[in-house]
Protein backbone atom coordinates (compact mmCIF):
# COMPACT_ATOMS: atom_id res chain seq x y z
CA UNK A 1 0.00 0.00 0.00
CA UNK A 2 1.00 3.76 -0.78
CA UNK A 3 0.30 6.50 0.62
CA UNK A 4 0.95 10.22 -0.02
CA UNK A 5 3.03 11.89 3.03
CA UNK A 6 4.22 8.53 4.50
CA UNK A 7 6.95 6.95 4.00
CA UNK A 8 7.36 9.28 0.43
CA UNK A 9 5.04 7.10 -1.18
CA UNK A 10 7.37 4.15 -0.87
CA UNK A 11 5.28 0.89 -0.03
CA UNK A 12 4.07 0.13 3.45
CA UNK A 13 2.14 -2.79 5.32
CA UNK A 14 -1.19 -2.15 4.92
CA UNK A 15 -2.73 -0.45 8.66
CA UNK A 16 1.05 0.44 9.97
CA UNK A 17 3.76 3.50 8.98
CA UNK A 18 6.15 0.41 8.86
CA UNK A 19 7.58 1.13 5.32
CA UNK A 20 8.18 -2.73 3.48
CA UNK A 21 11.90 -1.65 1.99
CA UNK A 22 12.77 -0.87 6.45
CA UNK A 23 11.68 -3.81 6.95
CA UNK A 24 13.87 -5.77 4.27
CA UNK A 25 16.65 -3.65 5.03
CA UNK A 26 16.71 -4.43 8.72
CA UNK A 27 16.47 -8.36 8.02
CA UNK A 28 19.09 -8.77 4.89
CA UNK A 29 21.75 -5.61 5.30
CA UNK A 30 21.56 -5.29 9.25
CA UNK A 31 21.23 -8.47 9.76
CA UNK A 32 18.04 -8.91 12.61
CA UNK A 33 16.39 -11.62 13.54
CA UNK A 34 13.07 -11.68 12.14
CA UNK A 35 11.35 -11.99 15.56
CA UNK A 36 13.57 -9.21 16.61
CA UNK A 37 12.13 -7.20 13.91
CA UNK A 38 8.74 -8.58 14.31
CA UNK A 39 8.55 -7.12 17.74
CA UNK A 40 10.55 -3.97 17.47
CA UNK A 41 8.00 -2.85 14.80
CA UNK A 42 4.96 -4.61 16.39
CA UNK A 43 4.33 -6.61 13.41
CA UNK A 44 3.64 -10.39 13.00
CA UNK A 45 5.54 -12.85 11.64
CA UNK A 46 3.37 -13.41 8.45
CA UNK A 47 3.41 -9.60 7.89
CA UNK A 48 7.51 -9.61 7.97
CA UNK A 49 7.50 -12.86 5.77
CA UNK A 50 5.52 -11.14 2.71
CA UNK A 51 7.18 -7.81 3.39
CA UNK A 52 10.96 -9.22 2.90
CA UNK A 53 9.44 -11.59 -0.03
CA UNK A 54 8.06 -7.98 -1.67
CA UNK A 55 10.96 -6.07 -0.99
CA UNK A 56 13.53 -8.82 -2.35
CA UNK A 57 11.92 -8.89 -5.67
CA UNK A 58 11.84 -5.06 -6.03
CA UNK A 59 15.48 -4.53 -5.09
């Protein structure tokens, strides 16, 4: 999902500010555990799972 004014238009999970490329930067080039992520951002796992599978076909 997109939205003007958040995240400058760059895709988020749908009902959160989390932005989907954070989220697949924090798990491949930082290097977090994906329950570390999961909770730091207050998502679930299923959420982080289709959010790194987006955001490692668009990069």
């Amino acid at each position: 999902m997109k939205t003007p004014d958040v995240h400058h238009e760059e895709p988020r999970l749908e009902g959160t500010r989390v932005g989907v490329l954070q989220v697949g930067e924090l798990v491949r080039e930082r290097e977090w555990e994906r329950d570390d992520v999961a909770d730091q951002l207050d998502l679930d796992i299923a959420q982080l799972i289709r959010s790194c599978a987006w955001s490692s076909r668009s990069s």
